[in-house]
C-alpha atoms as a PDB file:
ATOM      1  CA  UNK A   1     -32.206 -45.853   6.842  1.00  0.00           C
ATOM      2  CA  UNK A   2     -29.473 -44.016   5.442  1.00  0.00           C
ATOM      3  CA  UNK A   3     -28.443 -40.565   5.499  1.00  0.00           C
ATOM      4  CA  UNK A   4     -27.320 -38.670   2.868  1.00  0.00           C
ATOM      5  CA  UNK A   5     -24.208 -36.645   3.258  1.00  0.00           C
ATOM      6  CA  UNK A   6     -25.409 -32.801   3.470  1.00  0.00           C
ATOM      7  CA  UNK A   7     -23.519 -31.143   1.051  1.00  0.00           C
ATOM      8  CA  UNK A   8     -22.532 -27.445   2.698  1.00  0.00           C
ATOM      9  CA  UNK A   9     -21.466 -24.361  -0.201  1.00  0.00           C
ATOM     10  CA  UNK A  10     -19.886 -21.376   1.719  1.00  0.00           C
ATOM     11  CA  UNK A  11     -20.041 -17.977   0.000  1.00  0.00           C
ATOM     12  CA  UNK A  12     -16.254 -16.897   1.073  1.00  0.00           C
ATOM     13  CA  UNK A  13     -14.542 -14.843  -1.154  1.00  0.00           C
ATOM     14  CA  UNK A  14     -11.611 -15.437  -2.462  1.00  0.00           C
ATOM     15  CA  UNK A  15      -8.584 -12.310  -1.084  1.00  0.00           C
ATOM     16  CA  UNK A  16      -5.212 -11.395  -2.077  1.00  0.00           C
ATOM     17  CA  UNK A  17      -2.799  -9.226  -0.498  1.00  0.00           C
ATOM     18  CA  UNK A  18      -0.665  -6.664  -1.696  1.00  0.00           C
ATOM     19  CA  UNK A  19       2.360  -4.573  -0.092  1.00  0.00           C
ATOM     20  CA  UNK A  20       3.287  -0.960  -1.011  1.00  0.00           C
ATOM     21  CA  UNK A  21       5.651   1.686   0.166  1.00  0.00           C
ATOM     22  CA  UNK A  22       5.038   5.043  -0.650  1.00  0.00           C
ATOM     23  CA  UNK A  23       6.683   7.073   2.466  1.00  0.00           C
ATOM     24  CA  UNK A  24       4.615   7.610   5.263  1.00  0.00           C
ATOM     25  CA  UNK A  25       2.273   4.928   5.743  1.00  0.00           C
ATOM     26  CA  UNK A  26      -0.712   7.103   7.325  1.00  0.00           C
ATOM     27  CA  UNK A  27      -1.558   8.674   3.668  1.00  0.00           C
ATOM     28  CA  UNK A  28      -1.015   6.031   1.930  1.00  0.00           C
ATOM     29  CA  UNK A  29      -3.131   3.528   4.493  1.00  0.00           C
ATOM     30  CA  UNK A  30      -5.854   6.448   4.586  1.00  0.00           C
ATOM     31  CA  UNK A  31      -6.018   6.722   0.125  1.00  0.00           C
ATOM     32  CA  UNK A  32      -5.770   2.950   0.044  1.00  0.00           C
ATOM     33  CA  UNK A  33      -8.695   2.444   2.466  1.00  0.00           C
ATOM     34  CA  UNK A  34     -11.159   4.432   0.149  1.00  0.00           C
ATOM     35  CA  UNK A  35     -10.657   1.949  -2.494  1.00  0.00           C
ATOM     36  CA  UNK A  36     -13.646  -0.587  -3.452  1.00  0.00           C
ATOM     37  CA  UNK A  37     -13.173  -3.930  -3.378  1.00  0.00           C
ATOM     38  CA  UNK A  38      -9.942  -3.120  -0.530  1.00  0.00           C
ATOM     39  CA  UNK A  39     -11.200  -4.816   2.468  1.00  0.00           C
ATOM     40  CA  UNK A  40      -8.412  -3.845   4.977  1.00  0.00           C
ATOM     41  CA  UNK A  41      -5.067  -2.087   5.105  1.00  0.00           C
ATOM     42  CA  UNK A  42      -2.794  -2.791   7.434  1.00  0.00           C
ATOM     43  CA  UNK A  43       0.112  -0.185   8.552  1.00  0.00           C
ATOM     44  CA  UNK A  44       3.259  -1.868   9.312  1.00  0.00           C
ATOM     45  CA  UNK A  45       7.323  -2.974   8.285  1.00  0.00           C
ATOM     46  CA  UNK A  46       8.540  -5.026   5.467  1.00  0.00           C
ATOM     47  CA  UNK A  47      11.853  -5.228   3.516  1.00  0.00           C
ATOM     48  CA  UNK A  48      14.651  -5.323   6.982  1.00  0.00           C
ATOM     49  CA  UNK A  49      16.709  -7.633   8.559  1.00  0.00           C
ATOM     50  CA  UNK A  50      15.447  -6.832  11.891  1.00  0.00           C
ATOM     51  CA  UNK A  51      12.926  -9.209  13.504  1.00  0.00           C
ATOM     52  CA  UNK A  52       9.568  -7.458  14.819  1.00  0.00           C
ATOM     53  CA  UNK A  53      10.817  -3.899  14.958  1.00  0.00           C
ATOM     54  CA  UNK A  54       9.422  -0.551  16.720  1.00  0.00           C
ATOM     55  CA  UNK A  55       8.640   2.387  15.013  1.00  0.00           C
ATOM     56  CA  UNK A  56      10.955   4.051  16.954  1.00  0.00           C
ATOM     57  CA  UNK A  57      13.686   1.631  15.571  1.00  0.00           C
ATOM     58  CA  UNK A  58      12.801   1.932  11.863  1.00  0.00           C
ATOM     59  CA  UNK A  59      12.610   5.632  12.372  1.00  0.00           C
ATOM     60  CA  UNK A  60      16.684   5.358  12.894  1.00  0.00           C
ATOM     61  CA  UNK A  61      16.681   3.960   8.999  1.00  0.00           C
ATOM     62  CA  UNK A  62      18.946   1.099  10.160  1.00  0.00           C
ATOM     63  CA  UNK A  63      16.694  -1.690  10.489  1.00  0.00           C
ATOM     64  CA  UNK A  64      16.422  -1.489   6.721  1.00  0.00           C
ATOM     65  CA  UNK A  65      12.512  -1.954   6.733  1.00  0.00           C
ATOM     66  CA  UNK A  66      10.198   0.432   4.672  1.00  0.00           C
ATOM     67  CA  UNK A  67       7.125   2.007   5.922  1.00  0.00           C
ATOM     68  CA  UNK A  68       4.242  -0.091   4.457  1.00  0.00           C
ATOM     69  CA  UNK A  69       0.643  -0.880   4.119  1.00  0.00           C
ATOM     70  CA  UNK A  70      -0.174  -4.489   3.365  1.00  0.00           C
ATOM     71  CA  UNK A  71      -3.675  -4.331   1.329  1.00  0.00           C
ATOM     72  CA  UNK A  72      -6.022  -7.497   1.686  1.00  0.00           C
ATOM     73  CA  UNK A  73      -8.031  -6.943  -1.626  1.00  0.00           C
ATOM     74  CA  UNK A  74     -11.466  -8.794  -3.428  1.00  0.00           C
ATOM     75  CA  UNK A  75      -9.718  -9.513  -6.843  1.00  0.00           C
ATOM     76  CA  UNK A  76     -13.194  -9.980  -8.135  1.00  0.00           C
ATOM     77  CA  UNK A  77     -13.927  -6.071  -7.443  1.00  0.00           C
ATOM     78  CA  UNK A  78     -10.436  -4.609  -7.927  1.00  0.00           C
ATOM     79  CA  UNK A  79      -7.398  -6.144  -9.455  1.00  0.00           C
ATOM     80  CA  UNK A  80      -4.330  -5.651  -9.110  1.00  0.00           C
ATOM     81  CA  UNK A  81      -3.405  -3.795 -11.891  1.00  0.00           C
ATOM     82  CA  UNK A  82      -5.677  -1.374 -10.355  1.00  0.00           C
ATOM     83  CA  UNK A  83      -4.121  -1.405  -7.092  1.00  0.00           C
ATOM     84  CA  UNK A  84      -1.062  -0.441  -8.775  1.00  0.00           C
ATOM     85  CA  UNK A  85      -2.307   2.644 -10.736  1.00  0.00           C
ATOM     86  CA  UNK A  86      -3.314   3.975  -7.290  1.00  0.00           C
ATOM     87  CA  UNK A  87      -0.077   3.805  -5.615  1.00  0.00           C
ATOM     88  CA  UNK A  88       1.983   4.935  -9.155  1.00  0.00           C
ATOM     89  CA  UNK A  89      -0.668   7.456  -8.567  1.00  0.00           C
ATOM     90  CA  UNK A  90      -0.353   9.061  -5.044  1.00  0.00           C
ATOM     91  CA  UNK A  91       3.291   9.394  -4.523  1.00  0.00           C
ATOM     92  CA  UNK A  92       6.504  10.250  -6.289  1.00  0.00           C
ATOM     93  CA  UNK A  93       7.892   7.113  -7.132  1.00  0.00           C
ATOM     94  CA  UNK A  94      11.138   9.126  -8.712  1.00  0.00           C
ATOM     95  CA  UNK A  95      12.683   9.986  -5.109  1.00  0.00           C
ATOM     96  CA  UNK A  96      15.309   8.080  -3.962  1.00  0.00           C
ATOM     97  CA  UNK A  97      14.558   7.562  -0.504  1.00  0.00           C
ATOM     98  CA  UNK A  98      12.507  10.112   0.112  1.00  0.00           C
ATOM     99  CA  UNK A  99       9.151  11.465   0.375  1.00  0.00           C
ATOM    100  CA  UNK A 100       8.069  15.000   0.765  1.00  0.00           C
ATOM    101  CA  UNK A 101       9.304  16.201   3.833  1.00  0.00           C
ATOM    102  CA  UNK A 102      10.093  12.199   5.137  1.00  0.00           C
ATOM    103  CA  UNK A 103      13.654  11.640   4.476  1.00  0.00           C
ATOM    104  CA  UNK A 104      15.317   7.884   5.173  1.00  0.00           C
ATOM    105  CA  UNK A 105      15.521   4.592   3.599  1.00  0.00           C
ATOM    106  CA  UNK A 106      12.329   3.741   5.443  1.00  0.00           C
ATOM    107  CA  UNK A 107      10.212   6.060   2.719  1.00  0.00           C
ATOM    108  CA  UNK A 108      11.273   4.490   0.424  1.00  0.00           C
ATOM    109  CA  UNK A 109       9.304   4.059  -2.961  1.00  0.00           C
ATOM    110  CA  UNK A 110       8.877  -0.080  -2.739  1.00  0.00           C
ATOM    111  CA  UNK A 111       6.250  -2.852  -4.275  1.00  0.00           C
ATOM    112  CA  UNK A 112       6.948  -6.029  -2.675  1.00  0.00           C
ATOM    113  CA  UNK A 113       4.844  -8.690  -4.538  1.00  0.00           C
ATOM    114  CA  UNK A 114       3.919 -11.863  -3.411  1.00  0.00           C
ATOM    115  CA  UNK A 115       4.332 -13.766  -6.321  1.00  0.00           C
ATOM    116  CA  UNK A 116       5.434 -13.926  -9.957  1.00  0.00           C
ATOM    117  CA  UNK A 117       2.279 -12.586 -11.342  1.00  0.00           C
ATOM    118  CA  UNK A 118       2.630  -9.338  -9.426  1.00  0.00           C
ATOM    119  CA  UNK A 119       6.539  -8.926 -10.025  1.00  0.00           C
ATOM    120  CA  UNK A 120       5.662  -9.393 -13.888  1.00  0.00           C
ATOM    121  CA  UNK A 121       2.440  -6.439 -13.893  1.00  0.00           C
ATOM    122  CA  UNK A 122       4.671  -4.500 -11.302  1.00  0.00           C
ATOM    123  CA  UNK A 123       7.747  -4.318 -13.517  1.00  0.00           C
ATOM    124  CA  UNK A 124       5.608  -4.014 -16.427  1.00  0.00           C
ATOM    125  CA  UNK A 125       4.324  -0.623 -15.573  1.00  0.00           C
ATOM    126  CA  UNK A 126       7.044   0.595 -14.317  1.00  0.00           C
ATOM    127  CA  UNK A 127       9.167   0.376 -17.679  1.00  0.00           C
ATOM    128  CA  UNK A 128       5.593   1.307 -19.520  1.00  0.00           C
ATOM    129  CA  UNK A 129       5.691   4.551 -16.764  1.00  0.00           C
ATOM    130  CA  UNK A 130       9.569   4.974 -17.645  1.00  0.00           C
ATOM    131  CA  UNK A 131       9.264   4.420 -21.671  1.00  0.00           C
ATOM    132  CA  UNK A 132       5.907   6.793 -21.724  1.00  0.00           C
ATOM    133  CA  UNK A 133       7.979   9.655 -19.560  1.00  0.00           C
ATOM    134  CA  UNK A 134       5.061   9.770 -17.111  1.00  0.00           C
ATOM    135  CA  UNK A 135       7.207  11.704 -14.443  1.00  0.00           C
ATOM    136  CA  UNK A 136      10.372  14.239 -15.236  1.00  0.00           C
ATOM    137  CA  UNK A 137      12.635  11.830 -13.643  1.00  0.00           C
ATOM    138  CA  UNK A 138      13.627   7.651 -13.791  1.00  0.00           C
ATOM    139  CA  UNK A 139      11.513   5.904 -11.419  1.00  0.00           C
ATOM    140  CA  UNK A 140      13.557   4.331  -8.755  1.00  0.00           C
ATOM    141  CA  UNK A 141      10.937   2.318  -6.700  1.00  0.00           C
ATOM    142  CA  UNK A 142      12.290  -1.375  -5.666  1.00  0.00           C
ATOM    143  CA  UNK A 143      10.397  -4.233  -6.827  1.00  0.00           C
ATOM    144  CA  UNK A 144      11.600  -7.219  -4.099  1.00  0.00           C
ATOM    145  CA  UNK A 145      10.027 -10.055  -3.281  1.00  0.00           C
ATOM    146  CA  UNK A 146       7.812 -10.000  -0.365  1.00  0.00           C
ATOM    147  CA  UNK A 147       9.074 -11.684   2.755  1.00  0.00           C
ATOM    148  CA  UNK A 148       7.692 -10.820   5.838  1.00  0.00           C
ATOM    149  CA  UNK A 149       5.254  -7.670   7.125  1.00  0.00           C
ATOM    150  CA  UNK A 150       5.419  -6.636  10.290  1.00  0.00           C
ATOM    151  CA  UNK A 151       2.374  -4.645  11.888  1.00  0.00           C
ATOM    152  CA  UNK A 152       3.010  -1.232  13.132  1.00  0.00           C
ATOM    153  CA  UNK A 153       1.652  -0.136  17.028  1.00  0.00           C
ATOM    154  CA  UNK A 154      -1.605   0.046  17.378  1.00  0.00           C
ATOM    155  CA  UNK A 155      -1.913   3.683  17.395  1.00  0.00           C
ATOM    156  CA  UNK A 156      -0.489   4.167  13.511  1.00  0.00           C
ATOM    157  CA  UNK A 157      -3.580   1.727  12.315  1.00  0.00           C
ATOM    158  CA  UNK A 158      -6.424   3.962  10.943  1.00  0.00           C
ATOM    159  CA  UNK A 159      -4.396   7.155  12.070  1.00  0.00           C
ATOM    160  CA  UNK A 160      -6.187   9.560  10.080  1.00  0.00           C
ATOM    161  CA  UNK A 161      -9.708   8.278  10.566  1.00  0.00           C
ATOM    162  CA  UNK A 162      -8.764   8.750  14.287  1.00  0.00           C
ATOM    163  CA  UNK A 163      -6.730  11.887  13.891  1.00  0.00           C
ATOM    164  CA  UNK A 164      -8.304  13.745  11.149  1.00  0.00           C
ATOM    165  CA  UNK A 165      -8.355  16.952  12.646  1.00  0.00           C
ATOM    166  CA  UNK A 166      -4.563  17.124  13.708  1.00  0.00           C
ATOM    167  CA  UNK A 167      -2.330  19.706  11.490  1.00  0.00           C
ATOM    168  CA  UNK A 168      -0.508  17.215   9.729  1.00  0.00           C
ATOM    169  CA  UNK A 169      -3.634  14.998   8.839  1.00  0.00           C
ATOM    170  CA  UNK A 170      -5.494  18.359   7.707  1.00  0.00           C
ATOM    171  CA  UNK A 171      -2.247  19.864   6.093  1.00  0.00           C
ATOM    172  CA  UNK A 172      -0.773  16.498   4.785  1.00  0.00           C
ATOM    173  CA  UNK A 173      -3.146  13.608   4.390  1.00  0.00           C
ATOM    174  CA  UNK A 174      -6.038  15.551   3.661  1.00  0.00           C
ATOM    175  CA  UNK A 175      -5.130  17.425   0.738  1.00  0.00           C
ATOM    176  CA  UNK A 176      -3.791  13.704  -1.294  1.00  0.00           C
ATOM    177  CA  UNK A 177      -7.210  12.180  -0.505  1.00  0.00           C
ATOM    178  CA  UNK A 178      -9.758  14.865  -1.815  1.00  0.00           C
ATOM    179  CA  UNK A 179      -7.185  14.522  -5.053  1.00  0.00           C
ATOM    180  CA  UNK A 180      -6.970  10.874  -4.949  1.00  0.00           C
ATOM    181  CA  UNK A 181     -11.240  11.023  -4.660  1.00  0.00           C
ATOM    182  CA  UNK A 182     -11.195  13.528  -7.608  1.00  0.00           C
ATOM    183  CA  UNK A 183      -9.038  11.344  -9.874  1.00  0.00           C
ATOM    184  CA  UNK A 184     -10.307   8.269  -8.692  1.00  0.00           C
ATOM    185  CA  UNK A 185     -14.376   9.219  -8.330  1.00  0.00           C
ATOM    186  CA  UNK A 186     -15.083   5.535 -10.169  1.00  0.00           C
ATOM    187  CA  UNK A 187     -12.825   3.068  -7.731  1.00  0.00           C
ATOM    188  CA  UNK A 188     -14.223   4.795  -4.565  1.00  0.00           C
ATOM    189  CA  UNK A 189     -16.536   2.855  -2.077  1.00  0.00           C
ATOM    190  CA  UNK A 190     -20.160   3.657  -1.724  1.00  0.00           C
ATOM    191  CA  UNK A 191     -21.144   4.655   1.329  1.00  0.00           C
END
């Protein structure tokens, strides 16, 4: 007697990952995180020459690395189009290195996309942003290609689900989410 090969299906769906800079990564990590169809965001380093940096390093602006949040996304529920809307959205992408009260190269305004598809849609709203005079001044984010991410310590990862209640999460953080949930009421997760 023969068996049949058992045919198995998984139900895994298929993810994507996208990495923004938008100055400090604890808002932008706590506005991406309310997005549906965003299944994690990671806080972390990208764009430097230096090989698995501190915080305290990138602070000093000379390992060339951008704070970051690398976004691992459900294309099926958002796209990434959408993704990009948010973070033209919630952060002035027309300061030069700068963010705020953050000042350095590391808050920097910065997409880095993982492949051509997201260089073409990020470069394509940018110039649309630019040509439509969305903001007073020239954007002046960087689109690079991606190259490597590097996670930040432990205590930056969820800071302001952890730290709500400190003064800059309530003065800061706060304040960018209850207008990111106002703008964005129909990309929100349901509870």
């Amino acid at each position: 007697m023969q068996s049949k090969p058992v045919q198995m299906t998984t139900n895994v769906a298929k993810t994507d990952t996208a990495t923004f800079g938008t100055g400090c990564f604890w808002c932008t990590e706590a506005i991406f995180q309310q997005v549906d169809g965003v299944l994690s965001v990671a806080s972390g380093y990208s764009g430097g020459q230096v090989e698995n940096p501190t915080y305290k390093q990138v602070c000093t602006g000379s390992t060339g690395h951008a704070e970051v949040i690398q976004v691992t996304y459900d294309p099926a529920k958002v796209s990434y189009p959408e993704l990009l809307e948010v973070f033209w959205s919630t952060h002035d992408p027309t300061t030069l290195n700068r963010q705020g009260a953050d000042v350095g190269t590391q808050y920097r305004s910065a997409i880095f996309y993982h492949n051509a598809e997201q260089k073409q849609l990020a470069e394509k709203y940018k110039k649309e942003l630019d040509a439509s005079k969305a903001f007073d001044d020239p954007i002046v984010t960087e689109i690079t290609p991606f190259s490597k991410f590097y996670k930040a310590e432990d205590y930056h990862q969820n800071y302001y689900n952890q730290n709500g209640e400190q003064p800059y999460c309530r003065m800061v953080i706060r304040p960018k989410i209850e207008k990111f949930k106002k703008v964005f009421s129909q990309k929100l997760k349901h509870s």
